[in-house]
Protein backbone atom coordinates (compact mmCIF):
# COMPACT_ATOMS: atom_id res chain seq x y z
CA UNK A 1 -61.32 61.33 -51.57
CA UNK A 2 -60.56 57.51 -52.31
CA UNK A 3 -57.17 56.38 -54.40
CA UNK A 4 -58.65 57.37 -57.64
CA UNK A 5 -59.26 61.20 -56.51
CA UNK A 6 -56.07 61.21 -54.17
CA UNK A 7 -53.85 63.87 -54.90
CA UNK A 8 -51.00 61.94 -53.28
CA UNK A 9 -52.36 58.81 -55.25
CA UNK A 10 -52.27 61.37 -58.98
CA UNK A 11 -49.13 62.37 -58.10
CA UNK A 12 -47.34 59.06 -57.65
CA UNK A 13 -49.05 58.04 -60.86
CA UNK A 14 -47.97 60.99 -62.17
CA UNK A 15 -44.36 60.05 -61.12
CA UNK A 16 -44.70 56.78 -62.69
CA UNK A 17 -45.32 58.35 -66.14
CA UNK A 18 -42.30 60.30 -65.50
CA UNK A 19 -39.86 57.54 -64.94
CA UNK A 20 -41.79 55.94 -67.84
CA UNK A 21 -40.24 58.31 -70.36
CA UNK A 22 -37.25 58.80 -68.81
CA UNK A 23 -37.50 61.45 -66.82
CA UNK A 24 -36.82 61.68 -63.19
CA UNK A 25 -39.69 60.45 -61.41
CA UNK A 26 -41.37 62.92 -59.84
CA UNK A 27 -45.09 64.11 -59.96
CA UNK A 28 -47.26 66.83 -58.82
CA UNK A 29 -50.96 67.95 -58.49
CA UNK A 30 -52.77 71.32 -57.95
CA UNK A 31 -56.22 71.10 -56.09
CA UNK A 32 -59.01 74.12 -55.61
CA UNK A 33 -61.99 73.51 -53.69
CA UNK A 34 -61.56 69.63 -53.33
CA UNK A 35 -61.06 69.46 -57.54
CA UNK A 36 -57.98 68.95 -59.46
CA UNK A 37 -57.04 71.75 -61.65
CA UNK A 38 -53.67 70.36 -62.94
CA UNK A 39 -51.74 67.32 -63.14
CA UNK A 40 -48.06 66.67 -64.49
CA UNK A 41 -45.13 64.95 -64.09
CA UNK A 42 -41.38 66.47 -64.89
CA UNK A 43 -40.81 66.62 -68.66
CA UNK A 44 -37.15 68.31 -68.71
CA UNK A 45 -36.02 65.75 -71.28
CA UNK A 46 -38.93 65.78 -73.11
CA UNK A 47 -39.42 69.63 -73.28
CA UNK A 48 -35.33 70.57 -73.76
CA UNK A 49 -36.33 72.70 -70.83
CA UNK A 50 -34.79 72.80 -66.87
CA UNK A 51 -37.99 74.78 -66.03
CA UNK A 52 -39.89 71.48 -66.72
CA UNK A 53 -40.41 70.58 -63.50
CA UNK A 54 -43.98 68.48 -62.55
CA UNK A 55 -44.22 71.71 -59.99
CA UNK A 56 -43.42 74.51 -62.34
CA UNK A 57 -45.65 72.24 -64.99
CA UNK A 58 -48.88 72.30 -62.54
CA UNK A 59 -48.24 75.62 -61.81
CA UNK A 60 -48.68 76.94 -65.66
CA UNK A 61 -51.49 75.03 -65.99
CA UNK A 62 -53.71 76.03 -63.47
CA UNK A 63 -52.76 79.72 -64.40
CA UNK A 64 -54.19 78.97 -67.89
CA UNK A 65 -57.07 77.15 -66.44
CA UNK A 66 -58.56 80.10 -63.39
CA UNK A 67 -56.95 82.79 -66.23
CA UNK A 68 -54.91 84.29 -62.89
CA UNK A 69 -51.55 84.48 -61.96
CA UNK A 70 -52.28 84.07 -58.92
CA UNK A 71 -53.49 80.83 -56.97
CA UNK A 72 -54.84 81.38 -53.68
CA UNK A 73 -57.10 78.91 -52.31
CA UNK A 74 -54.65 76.04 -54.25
CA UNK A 75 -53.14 73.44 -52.52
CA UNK A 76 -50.06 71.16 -54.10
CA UNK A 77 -49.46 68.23 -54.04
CA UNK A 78 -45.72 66.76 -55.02
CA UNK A 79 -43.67 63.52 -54.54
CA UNK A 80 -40.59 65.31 -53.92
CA UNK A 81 -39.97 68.38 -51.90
CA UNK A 82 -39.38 70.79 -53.97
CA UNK A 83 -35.85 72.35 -54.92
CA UNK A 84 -35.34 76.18 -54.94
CA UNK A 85 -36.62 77.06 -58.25
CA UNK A 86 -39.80 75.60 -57.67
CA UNK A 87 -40.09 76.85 -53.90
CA UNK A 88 -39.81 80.42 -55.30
CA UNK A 89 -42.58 79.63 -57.71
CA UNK A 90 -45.07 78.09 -55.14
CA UNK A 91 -44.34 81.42 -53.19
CA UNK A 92 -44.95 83.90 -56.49
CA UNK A 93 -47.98 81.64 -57.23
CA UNK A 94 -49.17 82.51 -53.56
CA UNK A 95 -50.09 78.85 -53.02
CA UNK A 96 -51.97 78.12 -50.13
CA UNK A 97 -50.30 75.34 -48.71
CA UNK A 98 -48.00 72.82 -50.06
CA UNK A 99 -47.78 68.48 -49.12
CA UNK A 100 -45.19 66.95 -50.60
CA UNK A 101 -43.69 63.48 -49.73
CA UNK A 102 -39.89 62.37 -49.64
CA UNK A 103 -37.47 65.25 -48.53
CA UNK A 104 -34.50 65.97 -50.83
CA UNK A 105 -31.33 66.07 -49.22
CA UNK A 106 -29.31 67.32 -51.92
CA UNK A 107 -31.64 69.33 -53.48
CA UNK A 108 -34.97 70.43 -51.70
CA UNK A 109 -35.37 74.03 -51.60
CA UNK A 110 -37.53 74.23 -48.78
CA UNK A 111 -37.06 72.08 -45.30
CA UNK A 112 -33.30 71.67 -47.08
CA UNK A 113 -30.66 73.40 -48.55
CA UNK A 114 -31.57 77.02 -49.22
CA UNK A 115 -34.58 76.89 -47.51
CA UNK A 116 -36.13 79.44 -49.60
CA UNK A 117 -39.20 80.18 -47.42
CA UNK A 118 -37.16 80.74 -44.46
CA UNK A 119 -35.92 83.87 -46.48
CA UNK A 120 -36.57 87.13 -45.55
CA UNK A 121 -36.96 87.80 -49.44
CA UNK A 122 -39.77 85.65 -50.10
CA UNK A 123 -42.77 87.33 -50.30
CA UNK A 124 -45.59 84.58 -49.44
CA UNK A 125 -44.87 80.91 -46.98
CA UNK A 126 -47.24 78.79 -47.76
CA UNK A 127 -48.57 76.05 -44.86
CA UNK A 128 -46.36 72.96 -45.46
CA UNK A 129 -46.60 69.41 -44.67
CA UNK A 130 -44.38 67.03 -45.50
CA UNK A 131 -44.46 62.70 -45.32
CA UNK A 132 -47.41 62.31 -47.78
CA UNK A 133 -46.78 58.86 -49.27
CA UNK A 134 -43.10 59.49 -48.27
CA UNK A 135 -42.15 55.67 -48.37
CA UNK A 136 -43.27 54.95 -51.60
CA UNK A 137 -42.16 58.40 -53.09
CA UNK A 138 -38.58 57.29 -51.68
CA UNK A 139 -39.01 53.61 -53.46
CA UNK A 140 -39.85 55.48 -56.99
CA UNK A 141 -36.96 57.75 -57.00
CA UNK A 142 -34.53 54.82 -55.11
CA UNK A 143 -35.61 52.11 -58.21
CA UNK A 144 -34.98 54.50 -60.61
CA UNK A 145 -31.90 55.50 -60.30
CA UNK A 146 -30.94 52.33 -59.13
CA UNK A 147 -31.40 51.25 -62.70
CA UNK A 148 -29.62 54.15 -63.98
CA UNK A 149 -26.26 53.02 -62.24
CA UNK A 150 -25.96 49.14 -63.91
């Protein structure tokens, strides 16, 4: 895949948009069988809605789009890892494996915090890497609210 089929790439793009409206920038992608089925970046603001996360966003999407519930096979892609909320849906989803780039300290769900895969409640792990485009995911989220603070 080159920059312009990237998941990592679409999702920092993605981000971009985010932090273009005012939202916090972060920016995910679904991919089956090497295509992208969904796109988005978080729209809380926008939407009037906490679920509005880029994850939970993608997620819907590519329901709508295979008509299933269900999205084995699907890999995501996200800038940020992703907090509890979203964790939980990546494991209902049955995702196959997650990549996701900066770790959240305060918030991540999954290699922080509550560590919701770890649980023995959750139902389906799915393979996860983590570091994807990590320094420039960090940047994003560092310049933005950076900007919010003056």
């Amino acid at each position: 895949m080159n920059q312009k089929t990237d998941p990592m790439s679409i999702a920092l793009a993605q981000a971009h948009a985010a932090a273009a409206r005012g939202e916090v920038p972060i920016g995910a992608v679904l991919v089956k069988d090497r295509t992208i089925i969904a796109a988005a970046g978080n729209r809380t603001r926008e939407l009037n809605d906490p679920t509005a996360h880029a994850e939970i966003l993608v997620i819907r999407e590519a329901c709508q789009a295979l008509a299933d519930e269900r999205l084995p096979g699907c890999d995501l892609y996200v800038t940020l890892e992703p907090c509890t909320m979203c964790a939980a849906a990546i494991s209902f989803a049955r995702i196959r494996r997650l990549y996701y780039g900066a770790q959240d300290i305060k918030g991540g769900g999954v290699e922080n915090g509550a560590r919701f895969f770890s649980q023995p409640t959750c139902h389906h792990v799915p393979e996860v890497y983590s570091g994807f485009s990590e320094a420039d995911s960090e940047a994003l989220l560092k310049e933005f609210f950076r900007t919010k603070r003056l």
